[in-house]
N, C-alpha and C. Protein backbone atom coordinates (compact mmCIF):
# COMPACT_ATOMS: atom_id res chain seq x y z
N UNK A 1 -39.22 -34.09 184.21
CA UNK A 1 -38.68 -35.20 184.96
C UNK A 1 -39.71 -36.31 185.08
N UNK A 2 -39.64 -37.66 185.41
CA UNK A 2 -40.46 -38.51 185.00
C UNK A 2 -40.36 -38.56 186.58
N UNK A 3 -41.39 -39.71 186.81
CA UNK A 3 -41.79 -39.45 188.26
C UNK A 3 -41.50 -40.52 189.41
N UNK A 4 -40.40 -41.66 189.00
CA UNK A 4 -39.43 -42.38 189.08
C UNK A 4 -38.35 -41.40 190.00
N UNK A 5 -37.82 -40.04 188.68
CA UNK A 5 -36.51 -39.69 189.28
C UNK A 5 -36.87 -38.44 190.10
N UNK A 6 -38.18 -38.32 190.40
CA UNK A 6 -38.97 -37.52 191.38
C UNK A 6 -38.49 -38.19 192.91
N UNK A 7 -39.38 -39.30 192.99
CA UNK A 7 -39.08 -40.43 193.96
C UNK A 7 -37.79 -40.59 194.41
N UNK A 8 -36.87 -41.05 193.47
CA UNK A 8 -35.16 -41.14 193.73
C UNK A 8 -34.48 -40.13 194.54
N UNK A 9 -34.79 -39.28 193.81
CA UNK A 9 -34.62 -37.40 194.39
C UNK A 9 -34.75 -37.29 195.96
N UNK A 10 -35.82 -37.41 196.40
CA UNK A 10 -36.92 -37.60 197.00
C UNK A 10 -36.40 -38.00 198.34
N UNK A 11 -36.22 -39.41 197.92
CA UNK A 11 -35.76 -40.66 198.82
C UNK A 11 -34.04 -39.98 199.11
N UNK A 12 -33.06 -39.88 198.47
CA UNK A 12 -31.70 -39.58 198.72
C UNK A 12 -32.13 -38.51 199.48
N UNK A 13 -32.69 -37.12 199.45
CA UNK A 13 -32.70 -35.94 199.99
C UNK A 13 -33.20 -36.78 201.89
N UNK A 14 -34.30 -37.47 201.86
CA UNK A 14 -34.94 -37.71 202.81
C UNK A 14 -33.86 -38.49 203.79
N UNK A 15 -32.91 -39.90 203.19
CA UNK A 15 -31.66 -40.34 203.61
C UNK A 15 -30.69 -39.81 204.25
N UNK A 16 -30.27 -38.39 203.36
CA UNK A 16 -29.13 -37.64 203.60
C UNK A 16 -29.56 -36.61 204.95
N UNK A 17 -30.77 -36.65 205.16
CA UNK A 17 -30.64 -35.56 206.36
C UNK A 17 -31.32 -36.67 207.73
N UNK A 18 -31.50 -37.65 207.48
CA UNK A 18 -31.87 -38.56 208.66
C UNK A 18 -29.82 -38.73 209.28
N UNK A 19 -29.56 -39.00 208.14
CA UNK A 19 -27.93 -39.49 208.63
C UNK A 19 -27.42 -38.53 209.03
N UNK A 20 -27.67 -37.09 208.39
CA UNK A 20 -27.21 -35.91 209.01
C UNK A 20 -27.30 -35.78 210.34
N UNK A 21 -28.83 -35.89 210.58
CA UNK A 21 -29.39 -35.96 212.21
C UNK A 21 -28.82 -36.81 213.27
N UNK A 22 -28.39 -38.08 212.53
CA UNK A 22 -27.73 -39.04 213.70
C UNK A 22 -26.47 -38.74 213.98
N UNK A 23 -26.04 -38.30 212.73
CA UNK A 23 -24.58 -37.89 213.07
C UNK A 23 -24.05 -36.74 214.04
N UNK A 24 -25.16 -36.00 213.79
CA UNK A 24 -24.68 -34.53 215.33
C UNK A 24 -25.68 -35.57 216.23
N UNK A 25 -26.17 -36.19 216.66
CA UNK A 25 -27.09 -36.50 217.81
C UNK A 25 -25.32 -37.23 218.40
N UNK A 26 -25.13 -38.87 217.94
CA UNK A 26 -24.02 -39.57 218.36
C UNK A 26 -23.23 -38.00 219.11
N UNK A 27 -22.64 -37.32 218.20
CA UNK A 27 -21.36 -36.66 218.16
C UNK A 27 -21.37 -35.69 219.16
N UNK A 28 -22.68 -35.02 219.37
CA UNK A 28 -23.00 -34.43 220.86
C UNK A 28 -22.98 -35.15 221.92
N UNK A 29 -23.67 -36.23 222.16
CA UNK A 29 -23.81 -36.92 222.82
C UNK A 29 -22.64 -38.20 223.48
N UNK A 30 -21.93 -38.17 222.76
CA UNK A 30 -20.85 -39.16 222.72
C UNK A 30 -19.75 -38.92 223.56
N UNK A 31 -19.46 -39.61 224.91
CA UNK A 31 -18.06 -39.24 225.59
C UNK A 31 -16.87 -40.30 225.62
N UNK A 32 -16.34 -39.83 226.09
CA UNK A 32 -15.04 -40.54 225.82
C UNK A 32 -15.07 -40.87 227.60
N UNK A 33 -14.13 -42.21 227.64
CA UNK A 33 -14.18 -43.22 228.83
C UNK A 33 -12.68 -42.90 228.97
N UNK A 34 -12.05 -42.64 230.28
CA UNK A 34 -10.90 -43.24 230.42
C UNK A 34 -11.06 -42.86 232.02
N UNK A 35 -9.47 -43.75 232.84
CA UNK A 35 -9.48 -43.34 234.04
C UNK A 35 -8.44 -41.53 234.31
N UNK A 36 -8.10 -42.07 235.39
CA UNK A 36 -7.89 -40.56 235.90
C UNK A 36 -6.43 -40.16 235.21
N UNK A 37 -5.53 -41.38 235.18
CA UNK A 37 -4.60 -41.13 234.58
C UNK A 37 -4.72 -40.09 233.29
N UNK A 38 -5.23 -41.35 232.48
CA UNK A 38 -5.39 -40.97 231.12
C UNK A 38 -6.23 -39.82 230.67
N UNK A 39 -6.94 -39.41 231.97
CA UNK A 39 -7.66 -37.88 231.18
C UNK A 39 -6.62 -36.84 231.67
N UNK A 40 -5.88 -36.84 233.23
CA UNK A 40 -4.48 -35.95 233.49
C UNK A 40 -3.41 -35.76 231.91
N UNK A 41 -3.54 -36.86 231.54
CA UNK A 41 -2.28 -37.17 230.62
C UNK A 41 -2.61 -36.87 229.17
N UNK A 42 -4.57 -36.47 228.97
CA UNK A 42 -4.85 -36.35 227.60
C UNK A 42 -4.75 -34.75 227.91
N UNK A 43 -3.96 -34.28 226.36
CA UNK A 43 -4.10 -32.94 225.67
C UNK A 43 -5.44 -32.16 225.28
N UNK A 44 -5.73 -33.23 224.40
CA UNK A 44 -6.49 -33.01 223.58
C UNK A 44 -8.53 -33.08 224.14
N UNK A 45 -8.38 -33.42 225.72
CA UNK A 45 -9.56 -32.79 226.32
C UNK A 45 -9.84 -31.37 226.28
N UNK A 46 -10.71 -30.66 226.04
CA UNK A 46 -11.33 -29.42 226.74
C UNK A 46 -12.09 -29.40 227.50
N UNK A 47 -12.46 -28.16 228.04
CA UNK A 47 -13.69 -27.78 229.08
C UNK A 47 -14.89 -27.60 228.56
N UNK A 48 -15.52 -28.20 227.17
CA UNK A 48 -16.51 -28.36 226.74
C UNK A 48 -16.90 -29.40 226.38
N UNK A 49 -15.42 -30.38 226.50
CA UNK A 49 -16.27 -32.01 226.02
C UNK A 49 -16.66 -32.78 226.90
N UNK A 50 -17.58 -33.49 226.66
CA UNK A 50 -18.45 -34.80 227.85
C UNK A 50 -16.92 -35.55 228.00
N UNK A 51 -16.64 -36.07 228.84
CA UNK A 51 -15.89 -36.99 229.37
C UNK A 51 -16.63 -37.58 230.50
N UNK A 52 -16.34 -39.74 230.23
CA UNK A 52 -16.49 -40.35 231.42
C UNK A 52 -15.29 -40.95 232.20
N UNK A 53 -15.17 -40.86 233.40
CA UNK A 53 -14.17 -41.47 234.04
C UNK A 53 -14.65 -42.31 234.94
N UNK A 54 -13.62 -43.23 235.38
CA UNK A 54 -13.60 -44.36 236.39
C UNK A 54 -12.25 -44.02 237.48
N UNK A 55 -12.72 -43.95 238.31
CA UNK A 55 -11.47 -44.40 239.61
C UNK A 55 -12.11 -44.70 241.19
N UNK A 56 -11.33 -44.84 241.97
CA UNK A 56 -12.01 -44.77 243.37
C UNK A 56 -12.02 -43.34 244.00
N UNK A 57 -12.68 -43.03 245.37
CA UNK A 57 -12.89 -42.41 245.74
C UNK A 57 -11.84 -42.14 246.87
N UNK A 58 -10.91 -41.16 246.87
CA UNK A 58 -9.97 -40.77 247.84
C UNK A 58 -9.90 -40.83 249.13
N UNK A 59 -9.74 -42.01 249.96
CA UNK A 59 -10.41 -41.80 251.88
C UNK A 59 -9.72 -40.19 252.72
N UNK A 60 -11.13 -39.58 252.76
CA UNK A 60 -10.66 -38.84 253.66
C UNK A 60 -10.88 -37.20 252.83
N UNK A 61 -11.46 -37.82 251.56
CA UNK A 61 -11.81 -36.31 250.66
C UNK A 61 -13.03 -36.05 250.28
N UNK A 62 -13.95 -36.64 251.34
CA UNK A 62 -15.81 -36.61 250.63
C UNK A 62 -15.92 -35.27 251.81
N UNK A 63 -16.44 -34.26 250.98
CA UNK A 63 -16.77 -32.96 251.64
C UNK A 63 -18.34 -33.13 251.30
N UNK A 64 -19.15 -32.37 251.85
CA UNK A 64 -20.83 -32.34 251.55
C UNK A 64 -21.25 -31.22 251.86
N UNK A 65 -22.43 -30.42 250.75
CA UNK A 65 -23.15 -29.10 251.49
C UNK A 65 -24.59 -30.00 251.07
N UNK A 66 -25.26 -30.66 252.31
CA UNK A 66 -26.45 -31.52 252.38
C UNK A 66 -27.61 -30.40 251.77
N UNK A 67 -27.70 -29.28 252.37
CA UNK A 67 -28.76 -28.18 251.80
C UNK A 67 -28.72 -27.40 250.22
N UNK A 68 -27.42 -27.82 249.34
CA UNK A 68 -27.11 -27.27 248.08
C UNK A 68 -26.96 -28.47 247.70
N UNK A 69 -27.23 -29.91 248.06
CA UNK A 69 -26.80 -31.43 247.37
C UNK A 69 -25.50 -31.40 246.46
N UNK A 70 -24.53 -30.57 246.95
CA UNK A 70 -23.16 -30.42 246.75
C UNK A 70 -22.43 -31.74 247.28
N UNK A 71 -21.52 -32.16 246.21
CA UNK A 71 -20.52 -33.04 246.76
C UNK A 71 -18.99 -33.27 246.22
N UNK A 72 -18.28 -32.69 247.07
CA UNK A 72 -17.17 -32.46 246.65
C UNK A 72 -15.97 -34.02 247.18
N UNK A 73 -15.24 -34.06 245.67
CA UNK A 73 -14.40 -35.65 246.66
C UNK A 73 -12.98 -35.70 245.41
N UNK A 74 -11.99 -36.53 245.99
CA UNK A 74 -10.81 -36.70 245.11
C UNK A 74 -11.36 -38.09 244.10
N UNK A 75 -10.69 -37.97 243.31
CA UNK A 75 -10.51 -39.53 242.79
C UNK A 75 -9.32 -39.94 242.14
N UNK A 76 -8.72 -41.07 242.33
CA UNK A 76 -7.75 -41.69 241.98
C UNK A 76 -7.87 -42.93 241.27
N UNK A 77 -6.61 -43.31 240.57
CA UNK A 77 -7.08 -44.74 240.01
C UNK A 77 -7.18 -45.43 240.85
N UNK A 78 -7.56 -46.64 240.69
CA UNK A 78 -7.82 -47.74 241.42
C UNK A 78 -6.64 -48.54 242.05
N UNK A 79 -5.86 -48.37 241.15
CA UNK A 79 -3.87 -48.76 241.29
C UNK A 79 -3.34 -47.73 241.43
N UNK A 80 -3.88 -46.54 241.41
CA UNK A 80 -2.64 -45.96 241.16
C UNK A 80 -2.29 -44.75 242.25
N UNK A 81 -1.28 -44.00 241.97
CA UNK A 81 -0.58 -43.49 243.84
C UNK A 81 -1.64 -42.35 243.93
N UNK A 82 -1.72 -42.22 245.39
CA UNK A 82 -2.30 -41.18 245.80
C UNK A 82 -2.51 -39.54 245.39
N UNK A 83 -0.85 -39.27 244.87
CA UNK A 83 -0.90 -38.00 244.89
C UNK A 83 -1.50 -37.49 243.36
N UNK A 84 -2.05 -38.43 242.22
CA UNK A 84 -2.40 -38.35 240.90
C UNK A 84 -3.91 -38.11 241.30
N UNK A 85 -4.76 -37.24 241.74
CA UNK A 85 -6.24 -37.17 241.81
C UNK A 85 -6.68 -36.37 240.71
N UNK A 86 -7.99 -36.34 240.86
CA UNK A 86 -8.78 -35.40 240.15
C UNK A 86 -9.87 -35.08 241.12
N UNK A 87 -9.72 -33.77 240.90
CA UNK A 87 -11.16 -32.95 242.42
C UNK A 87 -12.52 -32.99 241.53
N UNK A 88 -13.21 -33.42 242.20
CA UNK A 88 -14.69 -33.98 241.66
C UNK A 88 -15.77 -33.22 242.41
N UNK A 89 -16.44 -32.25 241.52
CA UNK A 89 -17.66 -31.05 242.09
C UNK A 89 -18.96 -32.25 241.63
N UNK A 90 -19.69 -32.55 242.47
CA UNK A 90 -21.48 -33.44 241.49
C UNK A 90 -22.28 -32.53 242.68
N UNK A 91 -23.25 -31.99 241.80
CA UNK A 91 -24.29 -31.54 242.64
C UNK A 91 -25.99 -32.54 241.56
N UNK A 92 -26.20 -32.58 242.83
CA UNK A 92 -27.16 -34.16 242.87
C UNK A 92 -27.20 -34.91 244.22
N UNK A 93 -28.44 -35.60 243.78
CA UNK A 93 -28.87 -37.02 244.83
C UNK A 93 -27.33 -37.54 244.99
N UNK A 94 -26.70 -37.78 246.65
CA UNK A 94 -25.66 -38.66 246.63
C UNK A 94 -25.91 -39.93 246.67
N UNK A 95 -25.57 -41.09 245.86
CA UNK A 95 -26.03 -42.47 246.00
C UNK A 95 -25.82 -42.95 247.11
N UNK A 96 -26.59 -44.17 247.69
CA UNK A 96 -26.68 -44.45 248.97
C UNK A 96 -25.61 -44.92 249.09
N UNK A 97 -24.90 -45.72 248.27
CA UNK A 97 -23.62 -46.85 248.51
C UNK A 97 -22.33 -45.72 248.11
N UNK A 98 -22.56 -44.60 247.71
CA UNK A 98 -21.22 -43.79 247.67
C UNK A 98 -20.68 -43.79 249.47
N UNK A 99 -19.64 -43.98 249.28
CA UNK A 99 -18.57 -43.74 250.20
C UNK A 99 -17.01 -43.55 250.49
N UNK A 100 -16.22 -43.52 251.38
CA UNK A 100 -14.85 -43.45 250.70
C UNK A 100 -14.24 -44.94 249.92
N UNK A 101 -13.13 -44.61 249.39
CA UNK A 101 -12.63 -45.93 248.65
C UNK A 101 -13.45 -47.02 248.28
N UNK A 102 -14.49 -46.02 247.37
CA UNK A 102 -15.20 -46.59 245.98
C UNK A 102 -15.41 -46.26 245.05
N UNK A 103 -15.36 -47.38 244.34
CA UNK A 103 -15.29 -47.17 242.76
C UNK A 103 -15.95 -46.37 242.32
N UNK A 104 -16.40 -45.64 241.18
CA UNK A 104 -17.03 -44.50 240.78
C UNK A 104 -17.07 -44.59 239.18
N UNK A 105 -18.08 -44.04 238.98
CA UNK A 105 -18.03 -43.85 237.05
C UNK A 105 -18.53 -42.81 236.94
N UNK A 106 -18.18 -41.21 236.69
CA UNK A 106 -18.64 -39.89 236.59
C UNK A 106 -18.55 -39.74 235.02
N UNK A 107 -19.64 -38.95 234.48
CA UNK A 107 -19.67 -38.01 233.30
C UNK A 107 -20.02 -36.83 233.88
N UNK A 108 -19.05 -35.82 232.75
CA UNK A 108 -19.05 -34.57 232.79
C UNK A 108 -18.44 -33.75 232.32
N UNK A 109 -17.59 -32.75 232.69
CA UNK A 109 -16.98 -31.90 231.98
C UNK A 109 -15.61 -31.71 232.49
N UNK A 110 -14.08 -31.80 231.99
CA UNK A 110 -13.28 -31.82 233.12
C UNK A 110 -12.36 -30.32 232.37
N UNK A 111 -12.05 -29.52 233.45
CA UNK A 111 -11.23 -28.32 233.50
C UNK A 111 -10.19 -28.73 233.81
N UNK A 112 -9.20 -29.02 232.34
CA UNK A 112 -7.58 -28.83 233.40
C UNK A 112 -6.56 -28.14 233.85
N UNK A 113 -6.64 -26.48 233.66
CA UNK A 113 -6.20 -25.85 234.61
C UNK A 113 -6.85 -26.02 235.88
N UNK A 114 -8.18 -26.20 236.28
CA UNK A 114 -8.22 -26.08 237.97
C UNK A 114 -8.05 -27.57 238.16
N UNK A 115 -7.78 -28.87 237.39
CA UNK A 115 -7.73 -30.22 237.44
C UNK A 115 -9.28 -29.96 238.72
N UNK A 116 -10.31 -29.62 237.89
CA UNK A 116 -11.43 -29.98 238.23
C UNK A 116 -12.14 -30.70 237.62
N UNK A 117 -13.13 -31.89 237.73
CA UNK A 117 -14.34 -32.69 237.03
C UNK A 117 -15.50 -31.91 237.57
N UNK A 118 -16.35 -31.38 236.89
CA UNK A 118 -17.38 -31.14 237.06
C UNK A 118 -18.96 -32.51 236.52
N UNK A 119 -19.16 -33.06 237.34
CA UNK A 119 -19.53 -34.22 237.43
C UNK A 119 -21.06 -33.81 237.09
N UNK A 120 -22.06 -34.61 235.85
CA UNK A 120 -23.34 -34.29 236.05
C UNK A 120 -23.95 -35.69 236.01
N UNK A 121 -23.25 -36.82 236.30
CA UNK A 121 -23.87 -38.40 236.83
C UNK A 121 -22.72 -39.05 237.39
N UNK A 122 -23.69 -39.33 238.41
CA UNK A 122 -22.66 -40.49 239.42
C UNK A 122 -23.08 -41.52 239.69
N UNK A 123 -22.06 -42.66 239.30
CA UNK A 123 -22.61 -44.08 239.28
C UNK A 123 -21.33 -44.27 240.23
N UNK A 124 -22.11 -45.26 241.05
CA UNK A 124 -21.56 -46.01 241.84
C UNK A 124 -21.03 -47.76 241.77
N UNK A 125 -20.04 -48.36 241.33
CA UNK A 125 -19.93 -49.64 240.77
C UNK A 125 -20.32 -50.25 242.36
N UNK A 126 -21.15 -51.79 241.87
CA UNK A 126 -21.83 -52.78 242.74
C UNK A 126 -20.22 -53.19 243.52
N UNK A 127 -20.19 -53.36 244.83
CA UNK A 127 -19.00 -53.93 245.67
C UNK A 127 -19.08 -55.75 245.26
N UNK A 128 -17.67 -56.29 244.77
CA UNK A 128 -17.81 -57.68 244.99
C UNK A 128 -18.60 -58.38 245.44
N UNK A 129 -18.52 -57.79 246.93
CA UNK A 129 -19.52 -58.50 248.35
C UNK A 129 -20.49 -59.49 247.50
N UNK A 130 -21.54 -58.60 247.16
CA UNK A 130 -22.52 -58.91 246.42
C UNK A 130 -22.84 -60.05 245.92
N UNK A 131 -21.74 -60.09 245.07
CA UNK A 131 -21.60 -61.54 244.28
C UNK A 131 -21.57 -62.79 244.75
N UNK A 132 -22.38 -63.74 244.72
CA UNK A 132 -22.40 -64.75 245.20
C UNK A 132 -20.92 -65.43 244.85
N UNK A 133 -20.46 -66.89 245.37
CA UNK A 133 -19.40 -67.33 245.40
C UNK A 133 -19.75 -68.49 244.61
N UNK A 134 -18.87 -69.12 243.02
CA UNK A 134 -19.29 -69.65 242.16
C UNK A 134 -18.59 -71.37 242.71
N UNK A 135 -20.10 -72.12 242.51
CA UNK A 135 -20.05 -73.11 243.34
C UNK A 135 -19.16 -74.24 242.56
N UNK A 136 -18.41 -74.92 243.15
CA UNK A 136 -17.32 -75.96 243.22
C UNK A 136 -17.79 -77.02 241.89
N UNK A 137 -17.31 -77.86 241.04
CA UNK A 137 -17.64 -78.27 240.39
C UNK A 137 -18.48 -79.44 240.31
N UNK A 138 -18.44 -80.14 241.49
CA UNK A 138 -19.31 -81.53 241.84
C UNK A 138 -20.20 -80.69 242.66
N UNK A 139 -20.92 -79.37 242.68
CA UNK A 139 -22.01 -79.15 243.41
C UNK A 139 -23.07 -79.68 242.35
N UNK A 140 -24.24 -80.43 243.67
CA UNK A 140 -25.45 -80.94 243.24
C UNK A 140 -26.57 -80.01 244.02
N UNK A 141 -27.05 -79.55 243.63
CA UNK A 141 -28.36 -78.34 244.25
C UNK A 141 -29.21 -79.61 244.87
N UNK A 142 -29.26 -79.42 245.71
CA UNK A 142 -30.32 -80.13 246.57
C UNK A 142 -29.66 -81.62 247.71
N UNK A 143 -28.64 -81.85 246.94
CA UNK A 143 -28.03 -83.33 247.66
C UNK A 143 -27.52 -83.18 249.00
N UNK A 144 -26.59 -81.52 249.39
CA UNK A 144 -26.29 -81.34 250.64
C UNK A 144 -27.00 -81.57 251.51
N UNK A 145 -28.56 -81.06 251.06
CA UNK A 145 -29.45 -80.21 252.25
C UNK A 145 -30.43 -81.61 252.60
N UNK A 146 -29.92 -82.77 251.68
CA UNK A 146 -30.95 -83.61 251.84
C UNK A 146 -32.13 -84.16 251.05
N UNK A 147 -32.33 -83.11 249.86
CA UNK A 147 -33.18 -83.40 249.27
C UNK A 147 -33.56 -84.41 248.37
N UNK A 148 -34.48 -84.63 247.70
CA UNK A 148 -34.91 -85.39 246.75
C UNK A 148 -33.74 -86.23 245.86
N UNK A 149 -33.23 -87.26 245.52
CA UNK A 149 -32.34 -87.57 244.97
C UNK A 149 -32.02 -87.38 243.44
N UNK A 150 -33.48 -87.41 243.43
CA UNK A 150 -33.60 -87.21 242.07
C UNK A 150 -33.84 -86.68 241.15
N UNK A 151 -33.92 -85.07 241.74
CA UNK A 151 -33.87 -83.79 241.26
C UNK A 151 -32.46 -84.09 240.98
N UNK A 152 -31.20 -84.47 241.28
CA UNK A 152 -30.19 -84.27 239.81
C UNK A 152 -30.36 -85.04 238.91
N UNK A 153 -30.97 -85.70 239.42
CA UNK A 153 -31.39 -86.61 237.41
C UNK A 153 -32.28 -85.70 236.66
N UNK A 154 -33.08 -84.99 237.12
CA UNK A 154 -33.87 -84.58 236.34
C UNK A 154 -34.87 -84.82 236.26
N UNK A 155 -35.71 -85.86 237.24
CA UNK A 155 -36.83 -86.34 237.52
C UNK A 155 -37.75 -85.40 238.35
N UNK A 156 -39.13 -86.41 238.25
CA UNK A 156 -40.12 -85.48 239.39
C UNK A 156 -39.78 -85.92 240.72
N UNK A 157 -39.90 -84.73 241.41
CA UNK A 157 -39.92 -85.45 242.93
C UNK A 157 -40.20 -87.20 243.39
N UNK A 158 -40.15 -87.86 244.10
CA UNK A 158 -40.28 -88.82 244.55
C UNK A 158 -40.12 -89.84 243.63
N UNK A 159 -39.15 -89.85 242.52
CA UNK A 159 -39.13 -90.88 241.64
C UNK A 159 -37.09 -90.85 241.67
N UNK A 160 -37.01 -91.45 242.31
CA UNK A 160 -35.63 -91.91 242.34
C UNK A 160 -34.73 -92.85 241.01
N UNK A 161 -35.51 -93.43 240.06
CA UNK A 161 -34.84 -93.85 239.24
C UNK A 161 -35.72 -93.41 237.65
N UNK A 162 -35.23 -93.76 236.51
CA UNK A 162 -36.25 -93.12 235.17
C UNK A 162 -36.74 -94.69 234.91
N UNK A 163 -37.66 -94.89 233.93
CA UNK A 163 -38.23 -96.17 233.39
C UNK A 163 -37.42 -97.08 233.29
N UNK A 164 -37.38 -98.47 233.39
CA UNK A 164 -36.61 -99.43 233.17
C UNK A 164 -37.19 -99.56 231.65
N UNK A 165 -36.23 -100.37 231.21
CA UNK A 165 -36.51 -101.36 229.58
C UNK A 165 -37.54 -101.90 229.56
N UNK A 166 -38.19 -102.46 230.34
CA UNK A 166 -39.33 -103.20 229.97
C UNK A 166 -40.82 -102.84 230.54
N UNK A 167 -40.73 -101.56 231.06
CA UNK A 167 -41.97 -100.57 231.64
C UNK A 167 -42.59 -100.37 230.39
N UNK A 168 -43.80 -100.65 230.77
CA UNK A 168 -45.08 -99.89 230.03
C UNK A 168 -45.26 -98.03 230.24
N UNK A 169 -45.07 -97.57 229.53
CA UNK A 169 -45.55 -96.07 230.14
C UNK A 169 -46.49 -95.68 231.01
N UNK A 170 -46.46 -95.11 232.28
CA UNK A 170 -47.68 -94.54 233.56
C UNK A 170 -47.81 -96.01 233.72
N UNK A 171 -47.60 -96.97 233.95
CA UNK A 171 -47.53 -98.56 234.62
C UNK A 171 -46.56 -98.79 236.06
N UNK A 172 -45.12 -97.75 236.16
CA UNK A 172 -44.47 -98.09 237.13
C UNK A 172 -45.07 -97.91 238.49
N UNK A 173 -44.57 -98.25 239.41
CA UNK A 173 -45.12 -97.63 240.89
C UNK A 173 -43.94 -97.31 241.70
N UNK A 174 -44.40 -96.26 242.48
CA UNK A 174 -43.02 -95.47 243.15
C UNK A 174 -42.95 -95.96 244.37
């Protein structure tokens, strides 16, 4: 063999098992997203695949064993009726902002004969609140409060207008 199709050899063998590797890494690793509906309503889940879900948190179904960091709770869609839950086991840190009737994003494992989630991360989605309120279209940052005028032009402080036509450069006076 010449030492070209050594190399070639070589290189494909070295290719074919990097892609091999990514391909079970993704494929282990990889869950599927849906809400509560749609995992009740999928077949084709088992009790060995990662699944993530989204819904809120059921008022009136957060159980706790504080000394086993057990946390037991319903979840429902976000729209949708009460009596469609899924019973949610996470043993773990409970997030500070978990509480009833909130949003939630669990991975884990879901059993649907006991329509159990066995939960091994719990994210908690940020509340609206949070979000600032997106300001009106003629807002000028600084004009309410008084400030500088001419920070909306774009100027330095204390310069209320830009060069006239017939200014020399660093010649004006403020």
């Amino acid at each position: 063999m010449k030492k070209n199709q050594k190399f070639l050899i070589a290189g494909i063998v070295i290719i074919s098992a990097i892609s091999f590797l990514v391909y079970m890494g993704v494929k282990e690793s990889g869950v599927y997203f849906m809400t509560v509906a749609e995992l009740k309503a999928q077949q084709r889940v088992t009790t060995n695949q990662g699944v993530r879900m989204s819904g809120s948190v059921l008022k009136g179904s957060i159980t706790e064993e504080p000394r086993e960091l057990i946390l037991n709770f319903r979840v429902i869609d976000e729209e949708g009726p009460e009596n469609n839950f899924v019973n949610v086991v996470y043993k773990g840190v409970k997030p500070d902002s978990f509480k009833e009737e909130v949003q939630v994003i669990l991975e884990g494992k879901y059993d649907v004969e006991k329509n159990l989630f066995k939960a091994t991360t719990l994210l908690v989605k940020c509340p609206s609140r949070y979000e600032g309120e997106t300001p009106p279209e003629d807002y000028k940052p600084g004009v309410e409060k008084g400030l500088d005028p001419g920070i909306d032009k774009g100027l330095a402080p204390g310069i209320e207008e830009g060069p006239k036509k017939g200014d020399k450069e660093g010649t004006r006076k403020i």
